[in-house]
PDB file of N, CA and C in Angstrom:
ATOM      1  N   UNK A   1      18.714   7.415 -87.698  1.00  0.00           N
ATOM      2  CA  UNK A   1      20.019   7.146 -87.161  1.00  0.00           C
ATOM      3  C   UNK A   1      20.404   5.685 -87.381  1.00  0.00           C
ATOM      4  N   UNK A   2      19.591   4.754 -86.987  1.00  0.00           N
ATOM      5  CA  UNK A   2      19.513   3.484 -87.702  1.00  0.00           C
ATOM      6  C   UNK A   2      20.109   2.953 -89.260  1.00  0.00           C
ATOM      7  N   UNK A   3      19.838   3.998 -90.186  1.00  0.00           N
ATOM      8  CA  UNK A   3      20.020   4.077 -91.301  1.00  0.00           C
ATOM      9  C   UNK A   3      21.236   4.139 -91.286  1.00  0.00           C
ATOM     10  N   UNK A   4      21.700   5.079 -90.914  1.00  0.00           N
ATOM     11  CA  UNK A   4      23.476   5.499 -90.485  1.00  0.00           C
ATOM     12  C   UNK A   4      24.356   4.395 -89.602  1.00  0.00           C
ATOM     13  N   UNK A   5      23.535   3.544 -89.554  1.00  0.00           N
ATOM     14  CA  UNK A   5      24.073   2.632 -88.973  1.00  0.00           C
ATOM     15  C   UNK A   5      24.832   2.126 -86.882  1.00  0.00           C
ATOM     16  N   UNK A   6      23.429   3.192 -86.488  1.00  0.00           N
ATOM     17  CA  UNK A   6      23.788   3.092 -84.895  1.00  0.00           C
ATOM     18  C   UNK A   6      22.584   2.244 -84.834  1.00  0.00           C
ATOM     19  N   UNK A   7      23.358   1.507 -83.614  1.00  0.00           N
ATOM     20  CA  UNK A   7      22.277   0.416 -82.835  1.00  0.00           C
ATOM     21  C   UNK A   7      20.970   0.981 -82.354  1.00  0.00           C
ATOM     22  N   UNK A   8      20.064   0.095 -82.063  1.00  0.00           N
ATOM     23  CA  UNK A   8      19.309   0.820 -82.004  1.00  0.00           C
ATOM     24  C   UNK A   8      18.997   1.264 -80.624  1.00  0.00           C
ATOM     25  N   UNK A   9      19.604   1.154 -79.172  1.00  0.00           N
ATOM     26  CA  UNK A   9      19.108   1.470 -78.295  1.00  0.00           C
ATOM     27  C   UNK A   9      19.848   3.373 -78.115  1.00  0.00           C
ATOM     28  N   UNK A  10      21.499   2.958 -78.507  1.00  0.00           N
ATOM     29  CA  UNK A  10      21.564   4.210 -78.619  1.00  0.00           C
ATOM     30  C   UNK A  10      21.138   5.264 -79.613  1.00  0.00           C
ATOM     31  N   UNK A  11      20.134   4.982 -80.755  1.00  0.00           N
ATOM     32  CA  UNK A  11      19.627   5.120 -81.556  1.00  0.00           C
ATOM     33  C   UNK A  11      18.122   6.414 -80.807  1.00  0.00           C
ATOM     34  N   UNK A  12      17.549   5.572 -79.914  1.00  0.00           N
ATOM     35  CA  UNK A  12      16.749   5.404 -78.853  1.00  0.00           C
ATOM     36  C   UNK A  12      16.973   6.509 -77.996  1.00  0.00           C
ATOM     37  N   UNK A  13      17.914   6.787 -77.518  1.00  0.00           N
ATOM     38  CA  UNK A  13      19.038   7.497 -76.411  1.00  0.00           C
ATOM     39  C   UNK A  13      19.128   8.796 -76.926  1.00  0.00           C
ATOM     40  N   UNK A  14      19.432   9.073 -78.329  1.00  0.00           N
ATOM     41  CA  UNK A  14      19.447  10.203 -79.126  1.00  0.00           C
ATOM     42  C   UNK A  14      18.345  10.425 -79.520  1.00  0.00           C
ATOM     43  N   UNK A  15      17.524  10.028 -80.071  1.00  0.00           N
ATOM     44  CA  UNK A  15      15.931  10.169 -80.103  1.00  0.00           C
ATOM     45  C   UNK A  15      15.620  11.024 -79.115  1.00  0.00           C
ATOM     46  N   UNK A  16      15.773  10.666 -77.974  1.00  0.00           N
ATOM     47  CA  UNK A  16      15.203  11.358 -76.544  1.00  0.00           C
ATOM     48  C   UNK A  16      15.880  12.351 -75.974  1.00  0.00           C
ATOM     49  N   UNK A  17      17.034  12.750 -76.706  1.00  0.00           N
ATOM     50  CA  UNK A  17      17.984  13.931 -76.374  1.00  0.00           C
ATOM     51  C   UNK A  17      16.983  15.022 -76.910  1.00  0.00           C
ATOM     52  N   UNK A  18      16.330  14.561 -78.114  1.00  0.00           N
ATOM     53  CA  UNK A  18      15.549  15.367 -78.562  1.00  0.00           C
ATOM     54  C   UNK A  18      14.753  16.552 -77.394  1.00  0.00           C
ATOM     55  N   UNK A  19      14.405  16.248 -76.455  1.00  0.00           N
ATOM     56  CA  UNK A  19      13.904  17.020 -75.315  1.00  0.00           C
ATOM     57  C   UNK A  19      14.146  17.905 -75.187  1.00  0.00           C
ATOM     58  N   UNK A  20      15.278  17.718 -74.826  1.00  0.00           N
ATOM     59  CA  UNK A  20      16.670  18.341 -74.371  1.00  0.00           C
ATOM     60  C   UNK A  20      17.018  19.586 -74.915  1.00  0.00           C
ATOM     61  N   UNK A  21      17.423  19.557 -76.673  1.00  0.00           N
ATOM     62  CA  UNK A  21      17.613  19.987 -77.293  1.00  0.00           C
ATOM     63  C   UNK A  21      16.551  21.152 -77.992  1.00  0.00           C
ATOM     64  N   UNK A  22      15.354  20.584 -77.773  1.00  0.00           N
ATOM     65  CA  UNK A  22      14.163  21.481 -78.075  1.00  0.00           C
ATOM     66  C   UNK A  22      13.522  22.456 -77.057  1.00  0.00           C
ATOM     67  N   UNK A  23      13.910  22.101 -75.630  1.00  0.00           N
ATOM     68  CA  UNK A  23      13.308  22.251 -74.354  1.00  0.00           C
ATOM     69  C   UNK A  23      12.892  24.191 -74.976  1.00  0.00           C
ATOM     70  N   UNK A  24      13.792  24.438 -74.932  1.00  0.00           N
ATOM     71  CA  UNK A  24      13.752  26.693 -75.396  1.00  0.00           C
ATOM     72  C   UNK A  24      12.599  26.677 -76.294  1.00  0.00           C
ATOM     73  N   UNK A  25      13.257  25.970 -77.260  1.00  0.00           N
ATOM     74  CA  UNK A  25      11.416  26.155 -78.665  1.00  0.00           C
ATOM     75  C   UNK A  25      10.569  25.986 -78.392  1.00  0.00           C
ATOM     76  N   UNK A  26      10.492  24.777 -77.825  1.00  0.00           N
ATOM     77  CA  UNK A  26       8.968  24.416 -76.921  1.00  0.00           C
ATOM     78  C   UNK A  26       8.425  25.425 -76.195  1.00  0.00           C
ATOM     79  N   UNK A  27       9.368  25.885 -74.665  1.00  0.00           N
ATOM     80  CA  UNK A  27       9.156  26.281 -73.881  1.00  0.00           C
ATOM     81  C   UNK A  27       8.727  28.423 -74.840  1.00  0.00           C
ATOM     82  N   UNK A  28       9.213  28.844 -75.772  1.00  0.00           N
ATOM     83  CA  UNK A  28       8.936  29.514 -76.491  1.00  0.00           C
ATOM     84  C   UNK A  28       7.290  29.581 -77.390  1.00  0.00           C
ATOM     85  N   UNK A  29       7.362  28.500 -78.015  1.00  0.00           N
ATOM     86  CA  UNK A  29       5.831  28.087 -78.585  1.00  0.00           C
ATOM     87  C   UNK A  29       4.809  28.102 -77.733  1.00  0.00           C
ATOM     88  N   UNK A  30       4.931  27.299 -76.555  1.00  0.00           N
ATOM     89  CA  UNK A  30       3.991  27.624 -75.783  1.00  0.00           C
ATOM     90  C   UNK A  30       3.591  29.198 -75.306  1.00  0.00           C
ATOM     91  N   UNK A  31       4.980  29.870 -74.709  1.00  0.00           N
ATOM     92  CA  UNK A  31       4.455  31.136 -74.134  1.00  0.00           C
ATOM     93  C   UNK A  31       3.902  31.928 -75.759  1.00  0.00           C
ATOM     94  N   UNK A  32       4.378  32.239 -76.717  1.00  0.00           N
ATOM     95  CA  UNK A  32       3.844  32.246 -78.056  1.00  0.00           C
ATOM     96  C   UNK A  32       2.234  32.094 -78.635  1.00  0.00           C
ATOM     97  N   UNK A  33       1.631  31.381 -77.773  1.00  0.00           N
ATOM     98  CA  UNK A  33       0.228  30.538 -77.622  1.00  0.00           C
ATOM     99  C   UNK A  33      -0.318  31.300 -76.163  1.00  0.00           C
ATOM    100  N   UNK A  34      -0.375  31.840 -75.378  1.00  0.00           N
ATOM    101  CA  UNK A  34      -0.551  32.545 -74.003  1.00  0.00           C
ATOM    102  C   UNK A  34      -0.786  30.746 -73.615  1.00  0.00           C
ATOM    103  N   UNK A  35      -0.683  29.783 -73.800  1.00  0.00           N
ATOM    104  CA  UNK A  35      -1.399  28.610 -72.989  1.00  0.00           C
ATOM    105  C   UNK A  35      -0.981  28.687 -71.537  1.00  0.00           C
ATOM    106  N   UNK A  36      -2.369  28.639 -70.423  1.00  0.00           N
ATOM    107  CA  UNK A  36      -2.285  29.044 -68.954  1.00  0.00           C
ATOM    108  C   UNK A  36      -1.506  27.822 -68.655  1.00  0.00           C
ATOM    109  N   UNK A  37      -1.035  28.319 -67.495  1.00  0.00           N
ATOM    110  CA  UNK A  37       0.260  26.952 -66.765  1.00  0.00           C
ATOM    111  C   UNK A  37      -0.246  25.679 -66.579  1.00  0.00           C
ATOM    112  N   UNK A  38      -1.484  26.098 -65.747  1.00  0.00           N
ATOM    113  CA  UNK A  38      -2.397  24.672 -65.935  1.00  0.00           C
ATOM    114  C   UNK A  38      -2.638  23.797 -66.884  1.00  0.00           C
ATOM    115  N   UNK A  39      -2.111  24.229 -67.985  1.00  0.00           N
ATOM    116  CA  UNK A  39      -2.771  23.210 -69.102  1.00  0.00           C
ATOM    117  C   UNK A  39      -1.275  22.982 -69.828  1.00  0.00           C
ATOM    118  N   UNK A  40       0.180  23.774 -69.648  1.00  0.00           N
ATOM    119  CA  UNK A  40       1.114  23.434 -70.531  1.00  0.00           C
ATOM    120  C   UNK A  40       1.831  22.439 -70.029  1.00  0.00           C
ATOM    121  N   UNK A  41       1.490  21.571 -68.964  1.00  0.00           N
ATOM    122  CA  UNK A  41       2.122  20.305 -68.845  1.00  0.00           C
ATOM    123  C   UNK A  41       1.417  19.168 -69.500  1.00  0.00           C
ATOM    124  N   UNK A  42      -0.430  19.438 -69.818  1.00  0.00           N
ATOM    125  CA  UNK A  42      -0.645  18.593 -70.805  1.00  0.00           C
ATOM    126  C   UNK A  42      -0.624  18.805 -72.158  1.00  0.00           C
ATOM    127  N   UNK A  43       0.098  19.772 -73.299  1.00  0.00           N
ATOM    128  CA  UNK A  43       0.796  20.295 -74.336  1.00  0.00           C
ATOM    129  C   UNK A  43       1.730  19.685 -74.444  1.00  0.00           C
ATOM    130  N   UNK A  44       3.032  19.801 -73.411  1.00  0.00           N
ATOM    131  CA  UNK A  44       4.563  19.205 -73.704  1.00  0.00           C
ATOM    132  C   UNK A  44       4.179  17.858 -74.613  1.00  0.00           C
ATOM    133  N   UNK A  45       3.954  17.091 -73.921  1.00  0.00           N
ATOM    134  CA  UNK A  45       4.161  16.022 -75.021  1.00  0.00           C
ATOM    135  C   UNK A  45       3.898  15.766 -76.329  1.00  0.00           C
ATOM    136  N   UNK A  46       3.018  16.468 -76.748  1.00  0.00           N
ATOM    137  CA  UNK A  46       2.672  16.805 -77.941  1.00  0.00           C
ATOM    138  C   UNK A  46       3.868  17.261 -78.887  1.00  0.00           C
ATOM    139  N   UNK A  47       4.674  18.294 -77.709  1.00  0.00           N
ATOM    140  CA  UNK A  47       5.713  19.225 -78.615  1.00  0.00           C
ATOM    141  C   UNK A  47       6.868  18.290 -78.513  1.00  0.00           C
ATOM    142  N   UNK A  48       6.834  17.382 -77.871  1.00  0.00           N
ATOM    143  CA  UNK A  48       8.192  16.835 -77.396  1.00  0.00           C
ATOM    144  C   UNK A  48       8.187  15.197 -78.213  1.00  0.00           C
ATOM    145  N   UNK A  49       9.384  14.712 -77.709  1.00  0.00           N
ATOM    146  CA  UNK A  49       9.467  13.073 -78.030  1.00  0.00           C
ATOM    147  C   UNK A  49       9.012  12.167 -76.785  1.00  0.00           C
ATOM    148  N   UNK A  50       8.513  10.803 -77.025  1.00  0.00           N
ATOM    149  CA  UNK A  50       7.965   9.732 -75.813  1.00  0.00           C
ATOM    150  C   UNK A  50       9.212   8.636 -76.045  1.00  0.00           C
ATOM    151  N   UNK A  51       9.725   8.060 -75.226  1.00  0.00           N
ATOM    152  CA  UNK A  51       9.893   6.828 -75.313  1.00  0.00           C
ATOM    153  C   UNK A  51       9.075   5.461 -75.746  1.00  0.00           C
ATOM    154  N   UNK A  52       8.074   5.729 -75.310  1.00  0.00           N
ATOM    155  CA  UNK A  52       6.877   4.782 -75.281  1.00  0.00           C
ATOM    156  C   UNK A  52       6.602   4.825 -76.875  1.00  0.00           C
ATOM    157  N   UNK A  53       6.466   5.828 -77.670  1.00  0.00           N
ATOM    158  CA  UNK A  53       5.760   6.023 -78.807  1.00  0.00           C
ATOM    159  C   UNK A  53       7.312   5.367 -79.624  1.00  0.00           C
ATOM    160  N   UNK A  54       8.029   6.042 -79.261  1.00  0.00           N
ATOM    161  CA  UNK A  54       9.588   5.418 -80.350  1.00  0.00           C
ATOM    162  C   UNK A  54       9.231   3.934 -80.104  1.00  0.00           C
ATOM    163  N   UNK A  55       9.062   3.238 -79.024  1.00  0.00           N
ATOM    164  CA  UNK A  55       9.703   1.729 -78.667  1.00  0.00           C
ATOM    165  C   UNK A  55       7.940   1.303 -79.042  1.00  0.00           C
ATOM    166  N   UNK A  56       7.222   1.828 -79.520  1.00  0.00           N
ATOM    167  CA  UNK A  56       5.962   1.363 -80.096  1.00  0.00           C
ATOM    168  C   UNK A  56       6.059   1.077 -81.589  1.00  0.00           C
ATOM    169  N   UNK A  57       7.200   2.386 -82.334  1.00  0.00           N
ATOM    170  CA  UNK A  57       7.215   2.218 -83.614  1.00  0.00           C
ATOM    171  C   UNK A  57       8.238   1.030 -83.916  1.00  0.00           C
ATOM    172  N   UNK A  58       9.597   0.905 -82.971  1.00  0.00           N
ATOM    173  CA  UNK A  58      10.132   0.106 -83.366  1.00  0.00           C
ATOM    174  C   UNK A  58       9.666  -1.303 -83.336  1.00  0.00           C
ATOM    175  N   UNK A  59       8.805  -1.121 -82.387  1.00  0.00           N
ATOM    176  CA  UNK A  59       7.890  -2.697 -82.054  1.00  0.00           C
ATOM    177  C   UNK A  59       6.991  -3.037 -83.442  1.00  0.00           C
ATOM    178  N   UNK A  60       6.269  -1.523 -84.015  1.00  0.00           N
ATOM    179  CA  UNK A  60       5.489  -2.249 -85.138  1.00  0.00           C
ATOM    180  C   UNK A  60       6.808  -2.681 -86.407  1.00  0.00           C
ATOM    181  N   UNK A  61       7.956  -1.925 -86.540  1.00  0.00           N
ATOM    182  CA  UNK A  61       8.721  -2.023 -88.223  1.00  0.00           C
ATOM    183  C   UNK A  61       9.117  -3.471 -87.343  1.00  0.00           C
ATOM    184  N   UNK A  62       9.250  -4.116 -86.105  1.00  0.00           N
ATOM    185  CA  UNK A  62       9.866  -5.771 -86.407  1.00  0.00           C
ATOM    186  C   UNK A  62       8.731  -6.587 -86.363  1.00  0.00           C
ATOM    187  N   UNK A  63       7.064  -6.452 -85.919  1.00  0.00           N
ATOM    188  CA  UNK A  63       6.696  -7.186 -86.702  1.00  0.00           C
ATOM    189  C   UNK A  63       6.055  -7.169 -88.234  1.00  0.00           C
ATOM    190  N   UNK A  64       6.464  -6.103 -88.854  1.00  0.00           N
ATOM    191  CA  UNK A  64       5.966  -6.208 -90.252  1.00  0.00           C
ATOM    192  C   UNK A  64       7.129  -6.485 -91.043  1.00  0.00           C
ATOM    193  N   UNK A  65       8.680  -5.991 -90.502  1.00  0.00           N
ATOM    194  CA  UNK A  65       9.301  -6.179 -91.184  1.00  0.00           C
ATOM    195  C   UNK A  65      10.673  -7.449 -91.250  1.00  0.00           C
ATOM    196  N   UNK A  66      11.472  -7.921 -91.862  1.00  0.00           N
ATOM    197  CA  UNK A  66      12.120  -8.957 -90.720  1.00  0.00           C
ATOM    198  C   UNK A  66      13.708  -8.137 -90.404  1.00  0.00           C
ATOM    199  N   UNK A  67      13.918  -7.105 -90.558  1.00  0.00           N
ATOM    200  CA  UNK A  67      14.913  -6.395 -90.074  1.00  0.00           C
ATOM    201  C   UNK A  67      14.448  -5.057 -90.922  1.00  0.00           C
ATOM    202  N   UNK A  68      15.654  -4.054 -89.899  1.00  0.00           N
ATOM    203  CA  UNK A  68      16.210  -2.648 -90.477  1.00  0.00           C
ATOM    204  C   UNK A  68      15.872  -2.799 -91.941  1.00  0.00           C
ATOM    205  N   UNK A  69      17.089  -3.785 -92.613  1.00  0.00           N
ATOM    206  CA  UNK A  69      17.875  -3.494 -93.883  1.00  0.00           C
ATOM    207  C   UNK A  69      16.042  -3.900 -94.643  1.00  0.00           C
ATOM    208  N   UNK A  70      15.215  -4.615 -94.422  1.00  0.00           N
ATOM    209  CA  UNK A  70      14.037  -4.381 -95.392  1.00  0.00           C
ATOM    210  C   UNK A  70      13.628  -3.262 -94.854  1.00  0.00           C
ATOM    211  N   UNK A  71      13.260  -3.429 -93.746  1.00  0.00           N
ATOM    212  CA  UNK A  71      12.168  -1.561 -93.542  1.00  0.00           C
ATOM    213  C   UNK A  71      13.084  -0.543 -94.022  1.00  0.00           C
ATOM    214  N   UNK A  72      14.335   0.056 -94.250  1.00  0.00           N
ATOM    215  CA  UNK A  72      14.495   1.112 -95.489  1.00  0.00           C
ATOM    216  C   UNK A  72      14.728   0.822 -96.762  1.00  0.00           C
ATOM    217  N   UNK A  73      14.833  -0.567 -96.736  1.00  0.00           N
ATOM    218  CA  UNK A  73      14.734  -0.068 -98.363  1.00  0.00           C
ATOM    219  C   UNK A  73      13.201  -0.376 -98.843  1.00  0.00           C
ATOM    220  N   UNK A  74      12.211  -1.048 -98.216  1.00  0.00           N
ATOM    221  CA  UNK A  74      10.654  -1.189 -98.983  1.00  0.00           C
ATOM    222  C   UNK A  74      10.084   0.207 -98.450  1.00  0.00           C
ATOM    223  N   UNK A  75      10.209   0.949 -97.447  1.00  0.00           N
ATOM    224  CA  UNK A  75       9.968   2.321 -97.043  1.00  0.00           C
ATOM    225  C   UNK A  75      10.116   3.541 -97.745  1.00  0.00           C
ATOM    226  N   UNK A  76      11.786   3.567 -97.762  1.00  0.00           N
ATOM    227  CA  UNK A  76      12.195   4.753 -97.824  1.00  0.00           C
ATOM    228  C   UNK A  76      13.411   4.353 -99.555  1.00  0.00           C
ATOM    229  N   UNK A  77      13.163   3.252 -99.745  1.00  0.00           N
ATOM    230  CA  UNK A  77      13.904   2.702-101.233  1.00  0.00           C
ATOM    231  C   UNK A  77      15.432   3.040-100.787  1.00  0.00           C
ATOM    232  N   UNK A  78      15.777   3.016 -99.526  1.00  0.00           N
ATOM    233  CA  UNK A  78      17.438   2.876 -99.203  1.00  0.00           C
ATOM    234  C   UNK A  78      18.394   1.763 -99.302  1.00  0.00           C
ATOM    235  N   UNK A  79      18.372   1.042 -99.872  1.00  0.00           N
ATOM    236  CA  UNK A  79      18.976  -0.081-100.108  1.00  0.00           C
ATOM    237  C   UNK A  79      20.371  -0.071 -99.551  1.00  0.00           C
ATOM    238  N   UNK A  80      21.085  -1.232 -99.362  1.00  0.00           N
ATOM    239  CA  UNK A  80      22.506  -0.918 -99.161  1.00  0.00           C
ATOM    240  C   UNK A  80      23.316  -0.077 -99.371  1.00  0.00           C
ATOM    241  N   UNK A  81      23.318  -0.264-100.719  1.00  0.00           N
ATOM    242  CA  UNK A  81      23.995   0.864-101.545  1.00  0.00           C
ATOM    243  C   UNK A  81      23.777   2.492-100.943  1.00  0.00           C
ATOM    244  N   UNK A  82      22.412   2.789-101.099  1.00  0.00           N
ATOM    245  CA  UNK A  82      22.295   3.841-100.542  1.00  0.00           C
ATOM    246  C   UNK A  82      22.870   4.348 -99.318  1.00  0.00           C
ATOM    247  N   UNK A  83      22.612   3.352 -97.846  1.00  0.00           N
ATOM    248  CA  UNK A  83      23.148   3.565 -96.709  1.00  0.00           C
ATOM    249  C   UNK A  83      23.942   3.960 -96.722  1.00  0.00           C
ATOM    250  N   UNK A  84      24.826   3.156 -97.489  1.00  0.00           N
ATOM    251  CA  UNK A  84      26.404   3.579 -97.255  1.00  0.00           C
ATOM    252  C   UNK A  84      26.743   4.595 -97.739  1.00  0.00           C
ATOM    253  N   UNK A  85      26.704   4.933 -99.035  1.00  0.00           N
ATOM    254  CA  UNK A  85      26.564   6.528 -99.207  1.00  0.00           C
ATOM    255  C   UNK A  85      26.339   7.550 -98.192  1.00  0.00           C
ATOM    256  N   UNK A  86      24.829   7.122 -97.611  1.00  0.00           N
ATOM    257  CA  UNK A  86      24.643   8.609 -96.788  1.00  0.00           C
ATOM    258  C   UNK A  86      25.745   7.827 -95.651  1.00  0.00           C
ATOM    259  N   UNK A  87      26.025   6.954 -95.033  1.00  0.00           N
ATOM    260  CA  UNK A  87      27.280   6.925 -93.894  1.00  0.00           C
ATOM    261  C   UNK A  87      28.918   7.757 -94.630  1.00  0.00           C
ATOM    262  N   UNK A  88      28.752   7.584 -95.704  1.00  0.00           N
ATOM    263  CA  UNK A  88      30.092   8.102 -96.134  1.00  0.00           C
ATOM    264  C   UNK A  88      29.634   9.756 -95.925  1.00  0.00           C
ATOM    265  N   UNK A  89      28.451  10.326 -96.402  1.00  0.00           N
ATOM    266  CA  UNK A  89      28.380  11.350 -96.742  1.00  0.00           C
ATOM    267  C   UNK A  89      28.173  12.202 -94.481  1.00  0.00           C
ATOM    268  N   UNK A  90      27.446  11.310 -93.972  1.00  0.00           N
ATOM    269  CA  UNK A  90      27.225  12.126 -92.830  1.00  0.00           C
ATOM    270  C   UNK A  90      27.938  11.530 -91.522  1.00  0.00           C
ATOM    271  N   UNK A  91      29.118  10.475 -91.455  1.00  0.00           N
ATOM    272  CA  UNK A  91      29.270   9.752 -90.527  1.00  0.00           C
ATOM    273  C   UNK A  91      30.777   9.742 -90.870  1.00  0.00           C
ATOM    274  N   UNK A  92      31.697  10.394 -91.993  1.00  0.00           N
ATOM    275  CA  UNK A  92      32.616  10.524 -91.283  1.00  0.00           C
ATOM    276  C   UNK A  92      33.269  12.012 -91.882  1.00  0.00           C
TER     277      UNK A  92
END
């Protein structure tokens, strides 16, 4: 989402909607698995998103990287050019 050019906390915010949005699949996979009740509250996270783990990754790409605009393009070879493309192509 970053790439697309949202900040990053609401970046962050949508990340974690992820929950939300998955809660049925999850809650499906598990019963899918017979896993007893006792044990599918320590599963969820596995199936789900952390805050902690996002704001861990963003913590490692700023100290290896010195912004966004290097970590996609030495990553993922997105360069400017590219960004903007995919913003033209998915952002409006």
């Amino acid at each position: 989402m970053m790439a697309l050019g949202m900040d990053e906390e609401e970046a962050v915010k949508e990340y974690l909607l992820s929950n939300q949005y998955l809660k049925q699949e999850m809650d499906d996979f598990i019963g899918q698995l017979n896993i007893p009740e006792a044990y599918q509250q320590m599963v969820r996270p596995m199936l789900g998103v952390s805050e902690e783990f996002i704001r861990l990754t963003i913590d490692s790409i700023k100290r290896k990287y010195n912004g966004y605009d290097d970590f996609f393009t030495y990553e993922y070879q997105l360069d400017g050019e590219k960004r903007k493309r995919l913003m033209e192509i998915y952002c409006e």
